[in-house]
Protein backbone atom coordinates (compact mmCIF):
# COMPACT_ATOMS: atom_id res chain seq x y z
CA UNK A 1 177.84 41.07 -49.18
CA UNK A 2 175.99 44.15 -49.59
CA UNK A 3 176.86 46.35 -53.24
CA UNK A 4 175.55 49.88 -54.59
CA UNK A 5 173.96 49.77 -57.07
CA UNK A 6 175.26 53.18 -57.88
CA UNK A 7 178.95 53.59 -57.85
CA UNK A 8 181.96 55.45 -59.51
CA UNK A 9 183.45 53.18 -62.56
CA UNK A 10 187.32 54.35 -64.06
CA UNK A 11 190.45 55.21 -61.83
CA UNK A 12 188.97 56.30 -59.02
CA UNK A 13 192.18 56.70 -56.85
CA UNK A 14 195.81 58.27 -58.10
CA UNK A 15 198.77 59.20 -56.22
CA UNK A 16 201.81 59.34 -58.71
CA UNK A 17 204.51 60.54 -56.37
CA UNK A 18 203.67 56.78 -54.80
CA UNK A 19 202.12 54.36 -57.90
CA UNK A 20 204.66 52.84 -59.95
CA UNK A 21 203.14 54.02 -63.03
CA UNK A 22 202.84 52.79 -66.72
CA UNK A 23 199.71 50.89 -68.65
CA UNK A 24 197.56 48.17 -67.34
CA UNK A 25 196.14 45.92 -69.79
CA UNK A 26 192.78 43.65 -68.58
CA UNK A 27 189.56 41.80 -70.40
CA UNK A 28 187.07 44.52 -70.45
CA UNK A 29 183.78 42.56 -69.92
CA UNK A 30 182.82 40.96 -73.87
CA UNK A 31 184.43 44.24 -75.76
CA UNK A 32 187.64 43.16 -75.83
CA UNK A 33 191.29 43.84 -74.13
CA UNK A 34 192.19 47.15 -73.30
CA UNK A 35 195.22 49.19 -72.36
CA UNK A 36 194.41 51.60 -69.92
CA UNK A 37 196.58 54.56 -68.28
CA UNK A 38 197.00 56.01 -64.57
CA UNK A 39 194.29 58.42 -65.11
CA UNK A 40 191.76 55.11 -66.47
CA UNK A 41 191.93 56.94 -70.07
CA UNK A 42 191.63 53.64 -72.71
CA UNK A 43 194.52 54.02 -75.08
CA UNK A 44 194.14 51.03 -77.11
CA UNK A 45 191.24 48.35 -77.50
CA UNK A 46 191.66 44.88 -79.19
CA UNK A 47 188.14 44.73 -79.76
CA UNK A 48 186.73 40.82 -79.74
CA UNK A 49 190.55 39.35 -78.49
CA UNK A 50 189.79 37.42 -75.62
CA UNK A 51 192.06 37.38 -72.57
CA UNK A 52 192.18 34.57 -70.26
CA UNK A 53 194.28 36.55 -69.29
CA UNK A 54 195.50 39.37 -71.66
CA UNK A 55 198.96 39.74 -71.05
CA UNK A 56 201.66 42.36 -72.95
CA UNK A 57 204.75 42.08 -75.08
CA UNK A 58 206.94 44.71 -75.19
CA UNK A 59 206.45 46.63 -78.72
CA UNK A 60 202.72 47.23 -78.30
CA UNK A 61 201.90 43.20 -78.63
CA UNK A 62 199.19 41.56 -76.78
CA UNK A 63 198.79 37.77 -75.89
CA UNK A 64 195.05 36.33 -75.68
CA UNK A 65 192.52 33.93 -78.02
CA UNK A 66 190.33 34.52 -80.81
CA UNK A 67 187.35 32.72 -79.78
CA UNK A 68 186.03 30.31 -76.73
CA UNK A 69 184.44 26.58 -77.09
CA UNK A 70 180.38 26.35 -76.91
CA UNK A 71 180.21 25.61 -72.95
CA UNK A 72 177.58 22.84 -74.24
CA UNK A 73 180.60 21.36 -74.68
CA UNK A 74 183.11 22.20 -73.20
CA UNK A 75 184.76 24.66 -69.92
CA UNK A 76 186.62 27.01 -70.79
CA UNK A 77 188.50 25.93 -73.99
CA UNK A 78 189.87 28.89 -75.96
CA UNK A 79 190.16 28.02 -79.47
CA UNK A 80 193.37 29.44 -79.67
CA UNK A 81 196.06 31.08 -78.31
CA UNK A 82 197.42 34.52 -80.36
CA UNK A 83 200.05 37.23 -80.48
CA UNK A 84 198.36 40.58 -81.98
CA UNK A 85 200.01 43.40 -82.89
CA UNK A 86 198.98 46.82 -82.24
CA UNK A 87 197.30 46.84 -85.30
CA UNK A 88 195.03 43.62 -84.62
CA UNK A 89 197.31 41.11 -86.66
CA UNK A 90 198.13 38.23 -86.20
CA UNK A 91 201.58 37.57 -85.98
CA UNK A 92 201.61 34.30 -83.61
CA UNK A 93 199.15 31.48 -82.95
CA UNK A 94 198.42 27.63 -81.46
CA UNK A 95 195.55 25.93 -81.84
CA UNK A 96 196.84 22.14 -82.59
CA UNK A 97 196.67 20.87 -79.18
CA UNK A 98 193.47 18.41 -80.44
CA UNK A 99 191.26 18.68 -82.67
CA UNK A 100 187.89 18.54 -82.11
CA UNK A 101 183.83 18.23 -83.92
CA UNK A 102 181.25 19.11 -81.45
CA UNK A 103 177.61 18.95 -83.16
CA UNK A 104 176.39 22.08 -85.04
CA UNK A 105 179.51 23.29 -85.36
CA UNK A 106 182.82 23.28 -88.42
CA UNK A 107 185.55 20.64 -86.90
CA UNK A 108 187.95 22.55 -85.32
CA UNK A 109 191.43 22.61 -84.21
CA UNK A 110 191.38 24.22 -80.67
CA UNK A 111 194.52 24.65 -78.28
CA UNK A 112 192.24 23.89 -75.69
CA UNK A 113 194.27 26.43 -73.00
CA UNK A 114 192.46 27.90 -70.27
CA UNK A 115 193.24 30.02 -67.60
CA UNK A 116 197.38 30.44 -68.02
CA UNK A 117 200.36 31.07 -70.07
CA UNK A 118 204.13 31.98 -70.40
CA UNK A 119 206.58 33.01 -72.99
CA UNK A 120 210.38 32.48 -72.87
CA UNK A 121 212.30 34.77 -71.48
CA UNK A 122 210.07 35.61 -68.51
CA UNK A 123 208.79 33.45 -65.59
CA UNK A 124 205.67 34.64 -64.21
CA UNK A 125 204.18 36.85 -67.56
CA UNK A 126 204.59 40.35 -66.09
CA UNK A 127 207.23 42.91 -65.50
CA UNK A 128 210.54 42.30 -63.73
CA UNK A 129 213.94 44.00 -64.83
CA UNK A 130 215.89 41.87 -67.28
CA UNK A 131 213.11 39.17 -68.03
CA UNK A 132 211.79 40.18 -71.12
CA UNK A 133 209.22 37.98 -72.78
CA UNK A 134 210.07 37.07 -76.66
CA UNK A 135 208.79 38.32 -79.08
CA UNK A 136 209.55 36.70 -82.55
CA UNK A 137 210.55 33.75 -80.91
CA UNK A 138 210.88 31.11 -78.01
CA UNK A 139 208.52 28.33 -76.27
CA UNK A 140 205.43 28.92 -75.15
CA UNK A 141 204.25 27.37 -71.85
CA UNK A 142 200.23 26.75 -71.42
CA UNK A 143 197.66 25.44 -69.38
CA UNK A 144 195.57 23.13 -71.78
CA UNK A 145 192.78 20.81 -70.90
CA UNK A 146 192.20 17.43 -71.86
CA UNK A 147 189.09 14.75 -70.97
CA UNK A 148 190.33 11.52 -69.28
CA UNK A 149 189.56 8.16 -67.73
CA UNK A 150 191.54 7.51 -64.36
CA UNK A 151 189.56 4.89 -62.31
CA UNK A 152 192.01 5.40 -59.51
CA UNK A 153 190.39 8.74 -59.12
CA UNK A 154 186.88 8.34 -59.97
CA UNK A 155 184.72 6.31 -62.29
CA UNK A 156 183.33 9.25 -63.96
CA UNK A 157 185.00 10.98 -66.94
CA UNK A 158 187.44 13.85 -65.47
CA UNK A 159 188.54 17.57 -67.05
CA UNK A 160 192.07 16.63 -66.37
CA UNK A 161 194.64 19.58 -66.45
CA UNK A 162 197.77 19.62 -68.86
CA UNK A 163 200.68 21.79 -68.97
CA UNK A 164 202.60 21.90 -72.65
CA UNK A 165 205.74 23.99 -74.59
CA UNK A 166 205.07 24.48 -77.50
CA UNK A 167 207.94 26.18 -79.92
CA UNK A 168 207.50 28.89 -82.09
CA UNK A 169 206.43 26.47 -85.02
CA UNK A 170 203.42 24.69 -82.72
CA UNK A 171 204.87 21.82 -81.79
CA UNK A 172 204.58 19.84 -78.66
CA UNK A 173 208.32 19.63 -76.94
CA UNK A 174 206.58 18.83 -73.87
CA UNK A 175 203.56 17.78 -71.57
CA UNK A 176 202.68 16.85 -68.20
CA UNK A 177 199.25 15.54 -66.99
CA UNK A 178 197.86 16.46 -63.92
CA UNK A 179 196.08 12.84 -63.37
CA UNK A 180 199.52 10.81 -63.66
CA UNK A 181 200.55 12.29 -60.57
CA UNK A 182 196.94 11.58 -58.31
CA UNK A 183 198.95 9.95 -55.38
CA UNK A 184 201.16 13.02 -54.87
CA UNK A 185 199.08 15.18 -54.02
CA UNK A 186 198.21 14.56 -50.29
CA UNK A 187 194.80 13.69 -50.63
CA UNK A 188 193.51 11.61 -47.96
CA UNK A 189 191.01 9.06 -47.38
CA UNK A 190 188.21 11.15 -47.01
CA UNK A 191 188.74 13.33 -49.74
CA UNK A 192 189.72 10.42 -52.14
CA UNK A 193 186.08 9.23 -51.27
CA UNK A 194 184.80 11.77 -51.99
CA UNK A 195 186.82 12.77 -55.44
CA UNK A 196 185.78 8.64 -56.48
CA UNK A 197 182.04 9.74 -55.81
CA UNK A 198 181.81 13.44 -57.32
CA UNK A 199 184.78 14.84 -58.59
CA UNK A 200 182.89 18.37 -59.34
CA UNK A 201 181.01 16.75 -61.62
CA UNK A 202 179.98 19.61 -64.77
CA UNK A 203 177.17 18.99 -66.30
CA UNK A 204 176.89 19.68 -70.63
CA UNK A 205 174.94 18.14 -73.22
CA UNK A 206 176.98 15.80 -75.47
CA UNK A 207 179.25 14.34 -72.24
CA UNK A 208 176.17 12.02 -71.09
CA UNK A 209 176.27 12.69 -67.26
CA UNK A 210 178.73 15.60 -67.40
CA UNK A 211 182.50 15.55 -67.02
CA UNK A 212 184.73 15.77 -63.11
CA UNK A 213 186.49 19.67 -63.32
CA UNK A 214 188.15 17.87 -60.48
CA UNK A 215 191.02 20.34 -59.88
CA UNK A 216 190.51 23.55 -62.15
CA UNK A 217 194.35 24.57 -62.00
CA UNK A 218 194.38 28.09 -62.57
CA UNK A 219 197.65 29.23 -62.72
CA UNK A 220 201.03 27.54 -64.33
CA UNK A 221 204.52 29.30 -64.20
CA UNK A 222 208.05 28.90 -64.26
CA UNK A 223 210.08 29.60 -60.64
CA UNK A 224 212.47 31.32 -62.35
CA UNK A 225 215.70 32.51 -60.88
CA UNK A 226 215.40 32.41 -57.43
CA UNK A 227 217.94 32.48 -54.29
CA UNK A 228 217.31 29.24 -53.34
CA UNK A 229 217.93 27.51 -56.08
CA UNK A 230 221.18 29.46 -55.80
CA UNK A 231 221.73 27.70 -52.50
CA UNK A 232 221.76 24.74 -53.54
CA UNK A 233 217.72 23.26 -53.17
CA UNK A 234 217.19 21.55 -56.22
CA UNK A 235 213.13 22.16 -55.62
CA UNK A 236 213.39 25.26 -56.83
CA UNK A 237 215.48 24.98 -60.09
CA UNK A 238 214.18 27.83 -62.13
CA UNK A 239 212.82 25.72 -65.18
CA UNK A 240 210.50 23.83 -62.95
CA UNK A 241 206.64 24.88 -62.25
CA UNK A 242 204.41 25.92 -59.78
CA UNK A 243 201.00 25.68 -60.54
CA UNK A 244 197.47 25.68 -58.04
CA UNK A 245 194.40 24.21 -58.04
CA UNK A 246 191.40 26.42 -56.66
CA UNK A 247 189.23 23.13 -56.43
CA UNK A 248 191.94 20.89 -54.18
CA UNK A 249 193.49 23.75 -51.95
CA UNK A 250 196.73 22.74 -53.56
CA UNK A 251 199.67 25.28 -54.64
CA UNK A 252 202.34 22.67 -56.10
CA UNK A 253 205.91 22.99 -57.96
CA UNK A 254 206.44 20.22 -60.42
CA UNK A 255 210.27 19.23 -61.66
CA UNK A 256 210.41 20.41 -64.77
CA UNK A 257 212.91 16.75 -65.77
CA UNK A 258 210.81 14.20 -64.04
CA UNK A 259 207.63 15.23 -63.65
CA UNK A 260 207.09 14.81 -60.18
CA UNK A 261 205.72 16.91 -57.72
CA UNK A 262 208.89 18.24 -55.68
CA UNK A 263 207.07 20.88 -52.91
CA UNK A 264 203.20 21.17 -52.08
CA UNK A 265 201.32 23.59 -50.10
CA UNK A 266 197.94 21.88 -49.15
CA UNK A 267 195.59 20.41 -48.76
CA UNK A 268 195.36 19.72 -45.56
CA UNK A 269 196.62 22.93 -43.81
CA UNK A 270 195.77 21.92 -40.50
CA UNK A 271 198.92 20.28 -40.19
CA UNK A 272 201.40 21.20 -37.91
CA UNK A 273 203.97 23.30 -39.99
CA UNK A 274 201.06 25.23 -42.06
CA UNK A 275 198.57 25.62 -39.40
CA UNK A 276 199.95 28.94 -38.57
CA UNK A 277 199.06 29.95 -42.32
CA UNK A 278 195.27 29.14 -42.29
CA UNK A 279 193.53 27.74 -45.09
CA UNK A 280 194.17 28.48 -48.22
CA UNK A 281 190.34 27.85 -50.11
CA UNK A 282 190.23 28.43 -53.97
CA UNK A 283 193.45 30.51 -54.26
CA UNK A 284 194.19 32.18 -57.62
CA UNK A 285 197.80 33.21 -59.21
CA UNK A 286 200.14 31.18 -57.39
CA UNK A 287 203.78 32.49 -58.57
CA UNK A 288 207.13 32.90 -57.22
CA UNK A 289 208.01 36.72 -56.93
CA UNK A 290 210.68 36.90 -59.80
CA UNK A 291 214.45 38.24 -59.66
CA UNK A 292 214.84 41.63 -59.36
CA UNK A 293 211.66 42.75 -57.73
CA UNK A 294 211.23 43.07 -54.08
CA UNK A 295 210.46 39.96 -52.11
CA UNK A 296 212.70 38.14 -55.09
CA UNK A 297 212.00 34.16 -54.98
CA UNK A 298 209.07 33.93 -51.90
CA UNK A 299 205.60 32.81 -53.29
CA UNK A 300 202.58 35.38 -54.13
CA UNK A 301 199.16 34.48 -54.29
CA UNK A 302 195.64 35.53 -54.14
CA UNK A 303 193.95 33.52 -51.70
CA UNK A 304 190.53 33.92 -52.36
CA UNK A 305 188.44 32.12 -49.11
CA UNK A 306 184.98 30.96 -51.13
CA UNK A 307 184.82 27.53 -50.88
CA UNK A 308 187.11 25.06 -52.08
CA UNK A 309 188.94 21.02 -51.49
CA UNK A 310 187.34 17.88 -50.57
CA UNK A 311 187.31 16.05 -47.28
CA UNK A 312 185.06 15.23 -44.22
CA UNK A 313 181.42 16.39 -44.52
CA UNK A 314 180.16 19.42 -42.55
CA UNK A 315 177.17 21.89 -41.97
CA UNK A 316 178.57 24.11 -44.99
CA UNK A 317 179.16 20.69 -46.67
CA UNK A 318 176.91 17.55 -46.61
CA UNK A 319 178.36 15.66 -49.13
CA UNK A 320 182.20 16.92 -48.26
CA UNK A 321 182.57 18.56 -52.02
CA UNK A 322 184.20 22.14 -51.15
CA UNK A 323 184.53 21.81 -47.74
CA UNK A 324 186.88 24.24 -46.59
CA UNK A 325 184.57 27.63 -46.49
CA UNK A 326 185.60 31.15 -45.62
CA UNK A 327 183.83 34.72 -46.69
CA UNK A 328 186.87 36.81 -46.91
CA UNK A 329 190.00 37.09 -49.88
CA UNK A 330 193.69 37.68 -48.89
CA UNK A 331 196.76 38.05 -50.93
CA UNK A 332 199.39 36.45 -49.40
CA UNK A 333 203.85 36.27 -49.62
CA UNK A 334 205.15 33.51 -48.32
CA UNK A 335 208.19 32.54 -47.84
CA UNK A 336 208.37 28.50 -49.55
CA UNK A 337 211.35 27.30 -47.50
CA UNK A 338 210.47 28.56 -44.43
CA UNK A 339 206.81 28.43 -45.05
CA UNK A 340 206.62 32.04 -42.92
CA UNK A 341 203.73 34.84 -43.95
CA UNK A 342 206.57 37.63 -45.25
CA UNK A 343 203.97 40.03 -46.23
CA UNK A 344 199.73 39.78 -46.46
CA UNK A 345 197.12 42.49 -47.79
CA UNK A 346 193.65 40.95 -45.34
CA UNK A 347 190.55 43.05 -44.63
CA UNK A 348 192.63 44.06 -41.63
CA UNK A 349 195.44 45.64 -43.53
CA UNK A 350 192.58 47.30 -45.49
CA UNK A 351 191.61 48.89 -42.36
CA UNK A 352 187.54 46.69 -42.08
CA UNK A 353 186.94 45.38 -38.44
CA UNK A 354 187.61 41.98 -38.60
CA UNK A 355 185.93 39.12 -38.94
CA UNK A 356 182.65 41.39 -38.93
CA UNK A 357 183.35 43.26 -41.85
CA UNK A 358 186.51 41.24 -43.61
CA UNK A 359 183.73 40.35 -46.73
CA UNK A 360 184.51 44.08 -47.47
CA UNK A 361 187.64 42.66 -49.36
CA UNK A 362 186.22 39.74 -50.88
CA UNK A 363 186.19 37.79 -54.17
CA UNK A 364 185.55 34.11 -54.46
CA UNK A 365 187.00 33.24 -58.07
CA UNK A 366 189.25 34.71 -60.35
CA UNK A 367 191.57 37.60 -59.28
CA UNK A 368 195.26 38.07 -59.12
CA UNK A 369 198.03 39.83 -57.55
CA UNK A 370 201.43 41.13 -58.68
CA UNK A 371 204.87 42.49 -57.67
CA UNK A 372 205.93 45.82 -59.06
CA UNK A 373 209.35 46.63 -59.08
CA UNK A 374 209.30 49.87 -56.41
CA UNK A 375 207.57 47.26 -53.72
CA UNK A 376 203.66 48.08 -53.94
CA UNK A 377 201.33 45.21 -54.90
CA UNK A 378 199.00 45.49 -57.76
CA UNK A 379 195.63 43.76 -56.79
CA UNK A 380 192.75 42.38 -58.77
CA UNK A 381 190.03 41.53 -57.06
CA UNK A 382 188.26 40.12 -59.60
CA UNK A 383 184.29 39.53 -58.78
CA UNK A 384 184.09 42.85 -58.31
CA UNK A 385 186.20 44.67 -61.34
CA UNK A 386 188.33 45.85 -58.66
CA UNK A 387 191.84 46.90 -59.25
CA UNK A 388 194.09 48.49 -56.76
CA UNK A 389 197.89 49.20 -55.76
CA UNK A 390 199.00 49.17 -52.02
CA UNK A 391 202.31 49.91 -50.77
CA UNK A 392 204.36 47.70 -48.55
CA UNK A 393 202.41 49.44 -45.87
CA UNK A 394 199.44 48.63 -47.33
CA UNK A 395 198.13 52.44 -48.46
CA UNK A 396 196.16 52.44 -51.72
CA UNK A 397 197.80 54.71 -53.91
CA UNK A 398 195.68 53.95 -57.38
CA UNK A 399 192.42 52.39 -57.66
CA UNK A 400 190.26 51.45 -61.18
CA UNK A 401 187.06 49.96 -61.33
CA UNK A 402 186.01 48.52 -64.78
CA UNK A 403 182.79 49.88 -66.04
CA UNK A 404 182.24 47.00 -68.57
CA UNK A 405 180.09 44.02 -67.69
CA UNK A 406 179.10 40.67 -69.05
CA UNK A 407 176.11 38.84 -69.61
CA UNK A 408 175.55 37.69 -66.00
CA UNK A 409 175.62 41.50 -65.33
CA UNK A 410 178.99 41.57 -64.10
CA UNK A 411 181.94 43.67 -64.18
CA UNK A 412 184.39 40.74 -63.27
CA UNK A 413 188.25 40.86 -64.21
CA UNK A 414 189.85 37.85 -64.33
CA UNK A 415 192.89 39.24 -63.76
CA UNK A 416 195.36 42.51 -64.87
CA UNK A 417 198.82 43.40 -65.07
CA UNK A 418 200.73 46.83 -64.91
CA UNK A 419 203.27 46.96 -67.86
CA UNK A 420 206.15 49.73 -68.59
CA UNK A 421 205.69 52.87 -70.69
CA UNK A 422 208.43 52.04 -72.83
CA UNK A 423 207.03 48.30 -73.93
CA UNK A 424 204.01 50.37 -76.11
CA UNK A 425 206.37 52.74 -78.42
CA UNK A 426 203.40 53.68 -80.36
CA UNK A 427 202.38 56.05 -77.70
CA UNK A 428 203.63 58.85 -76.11
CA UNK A 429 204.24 58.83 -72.50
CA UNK A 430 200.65 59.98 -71.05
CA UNK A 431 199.91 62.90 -68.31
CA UNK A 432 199.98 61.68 -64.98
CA UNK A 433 197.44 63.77 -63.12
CA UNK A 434 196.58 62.92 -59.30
CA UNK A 435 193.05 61.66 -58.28
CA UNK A 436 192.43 62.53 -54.66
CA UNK A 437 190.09 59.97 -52.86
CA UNK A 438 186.34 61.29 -52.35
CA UNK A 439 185.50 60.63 -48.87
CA UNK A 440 182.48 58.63 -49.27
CA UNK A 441 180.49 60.48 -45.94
CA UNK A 442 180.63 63.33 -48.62
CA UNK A 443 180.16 61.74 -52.10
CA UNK A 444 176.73 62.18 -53.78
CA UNK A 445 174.51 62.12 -56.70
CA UNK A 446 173.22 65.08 -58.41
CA UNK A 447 169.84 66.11 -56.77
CA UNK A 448 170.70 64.24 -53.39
CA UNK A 449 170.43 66.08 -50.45
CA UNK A 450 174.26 66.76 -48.90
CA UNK A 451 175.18 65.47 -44.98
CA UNK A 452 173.94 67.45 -42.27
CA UNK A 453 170.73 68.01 -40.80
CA UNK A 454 168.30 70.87 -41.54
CA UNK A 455 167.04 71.01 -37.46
CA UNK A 456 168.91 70.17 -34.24
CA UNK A 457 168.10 69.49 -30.89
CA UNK A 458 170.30 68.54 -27.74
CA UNK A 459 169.06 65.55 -25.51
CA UNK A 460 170.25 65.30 -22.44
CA UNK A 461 172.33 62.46 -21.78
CA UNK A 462 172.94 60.13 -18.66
CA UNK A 463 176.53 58.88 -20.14
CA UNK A 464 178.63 59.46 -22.99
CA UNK A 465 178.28 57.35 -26.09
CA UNK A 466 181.30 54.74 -26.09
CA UNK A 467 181.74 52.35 -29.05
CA UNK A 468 180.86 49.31 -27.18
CA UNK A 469 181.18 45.11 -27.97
CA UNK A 470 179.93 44.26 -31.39
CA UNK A 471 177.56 40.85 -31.83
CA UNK A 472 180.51 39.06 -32.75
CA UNK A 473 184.31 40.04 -31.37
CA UNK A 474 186.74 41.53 -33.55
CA UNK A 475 190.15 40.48 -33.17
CA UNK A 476 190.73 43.60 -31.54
CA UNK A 477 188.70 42.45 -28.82
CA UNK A 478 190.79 38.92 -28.79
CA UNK A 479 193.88 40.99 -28.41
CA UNK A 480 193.04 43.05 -25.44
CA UNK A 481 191.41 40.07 -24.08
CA UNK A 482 194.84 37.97 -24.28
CA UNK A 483 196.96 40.81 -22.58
């Protein structure tokens, strides 16, 4: 997809009469975590805190990790995870999930998480009226790895995926391992060839042959309270979990008592009663909306398209190793009873002609997407450092792009979440000031020429210009074509 390479960096969009308004907190690039305001002002760094993801406490604490695993040996292992206060202490931490001594290097506890987290007292790790996260106390729920051996899935050593609670002291009250539960997760015959032969085999140094990242779950919450749960369908009992796994297609809810998977979404969504939904390819921040925010108890996610699952080989696909392909992102809200689309941000929504220009909202890992309590959506679409808030009606009413990039010469956020004034008390309330959008037709550098020409002549003309068929058709052009 085509990119500037000159472009504006900080809030670029702010309408405060229609942005539910208060700090957002992301990983800016390898500086650190930062709180940011409306206006893109930086109020507060953690310089060096890692946050996969950063998420806020109320009282000016931040949750992230104080240093990553060599990726010679490892993907994606934080050492740790923390809770800083504003002042950079340390006031929590885990890091006895195993303990590890890779070569060159001090032997190390590490907590191994990656990707996820939640403290008690709220589901889904962001904002919702009257689930407050502890702060001095409670369980901790995290997304861990561990390396296994499961010859029912393939003879090569896998990156298996665990979810733990931890209490407040560090111990383990419980655990739940992705690979015990291979045979409910839908995969069929083709794809458990497939898995047996390659199960996205990563390649480092000290694994001899590299190590199967074979689902690369992303995202682990509670449901929390939920109205159907309150009508009776066990499935959805609010200390249960829904994780999803960008490399299987799979969105999944595991009972919290038994440790079986009670509802799935994917991978095959060419069946009948999700066939309406489309795929689903390498989706990011499954969750269940929580209580008190609108669209209470249906499932959000980012739905990123890339590539993603396992199955029958194809012309994107030789080998049948992240077969399911598609160049566009959507966020989705879906309703997990009656499986029905209640609510989707597409390249349609963001007013692109589709298919030809959907890559316009695009981003093929990372990103998230979250609730806010007066109905808009904040977005992170994460390849591109790309944060946004639409309305139910899909207007942007605040946009931020993060100036900081990494060492690939990106300016990726993995994802970002809008927090309350009132949970940083060491700060004054800030000035809200409106950013009206620059019409890019008009927008230019200093010593570029503005639009308009210098000389104009008329040529006759046999017929007027009309907008005519593009290469490909737009679903426009399926629409008129079906009435």
């Amino acid at each position: 997809m085509g990119f500037p390479t000159v472009y504006p960096t900080g809030a670029t969009v702010y309408n405060p009469s229609k942005a539910w308004s208060g700090y957002t907190v992301y990983q800016a690039g390898e500086e650190g975590v930062v709180l940011i305001d409306m206006n893109g002002r930086e109020v507060h760094l953690w310089k060096g805190l890692i946050g996969f993801p950063a998420k806020a406490l109320p009282g000016g604490y931040v949750l992230g990790s104080t240093g990553r695993r060599d990726p010679k040996f490892g993907i994606q292992d934080n050492v740790d995870l923390v809770q800083v206060d504003w002042d950079g202490n340390i006031v929590w931490k885990y890091n006895s999930y195993e303990h590890i001594e890779d070569p060159g290097y001090e032997p190390l506890w590490y907590a191994r998480q990656h990707h996820d987290y939640q403290r008690e007292g709220n589901p889904v790790g962001y904002y919702a009226p009257g689930l407050e996260p502890e702060v001095s106390r409670g369980t901790t729920l995290i997304l861990a790895h561990k390396n296994v051996n499961n010859p029912a899935i393939s003879d090569k050593q896998l990156l298996d995926d665990v979810i733990i609670e931890v209490d407040w002291e560090g111990n383990v009250k419980w655990e739940w391992k992705a690979s015990d539960h291979f045979d409910e997760l839908g995969f069929d015959e083709s794809a458990r060839n497939v898995l047996f032969r390659d199960p996205n085999t990563r390649s480092f140094g000290h694994l001899g042959g590299g190590v199967g990242d074979w689902l690369h779950i992303n995202s682990a919450s509670y449901v929390g309270p939920n109205r159907f749960y309150d009508e009776g369908d066990e499935r959805f009992h609010p200390d249960n979990i829904i994780w999803d796994a960008r490399e299987a297609n799979i969105i999944a809810i595991t009972d919290r008592r038994t440790g079986s998977i009670v509802w799935r979404l994917g991978p095959d969504y060419s069946l009948p009663e999700v066939k309406h939904i489309g795929w689903i390819i390498g989706q990011h921040h499954a969750h269940i909306i929580p209580k008190g925010l609108p669209g209470e108890g249906n499932l959000l996610v980012f739905d990123n398209g890339g590539w993603g699952g396992y199955g029958l080989p194809n012309p994107a696909s030789p080998f049948g190793q992240k077969n399911a392909i598609r160049d566009h992102s959507r966020v989705l809200e879906i309703n997990p009873v009656t499986l029905e689309i209640e609510w989707q941000y597409t390249g349609a929504e963001a007013g692109f002609s589709v298919p030809t220009d959907s890559y316009k909202f695009y981003s093929p890992y990372i990103s998230s997407a979250q609730r806010l309590p007066n109905g808009n959506t904040l977005i992170t679409e994460g390849s591109n450092g790309q944060l946004f808030e639409v309305t139910e009606d899909h207007e942007i009413v605040w946009e931020y792009i993060s100036p900081y990039t990494d060492r690939r010469n990106t300016n990726m956020v993995y994802r970002s979440y809008r927090l309350p004034y009132e949970w940083v008390p060491q700060l004054a309330k800030p000035e809200e000031r409106a950013i009206e959008p620059i019409h890019a037709a008009q927008f230019r550098v200093p010593g570029a020429a503005p639009k308009g020409s210098d000389s104009v002549v008329s040529v006759a003309t046999t017929l007027p210009f009309v907008e005519g068929a593009a290469c490909v058709a737009t679903s426009d052009e399926a629409r008129r074509s079906a009435k």
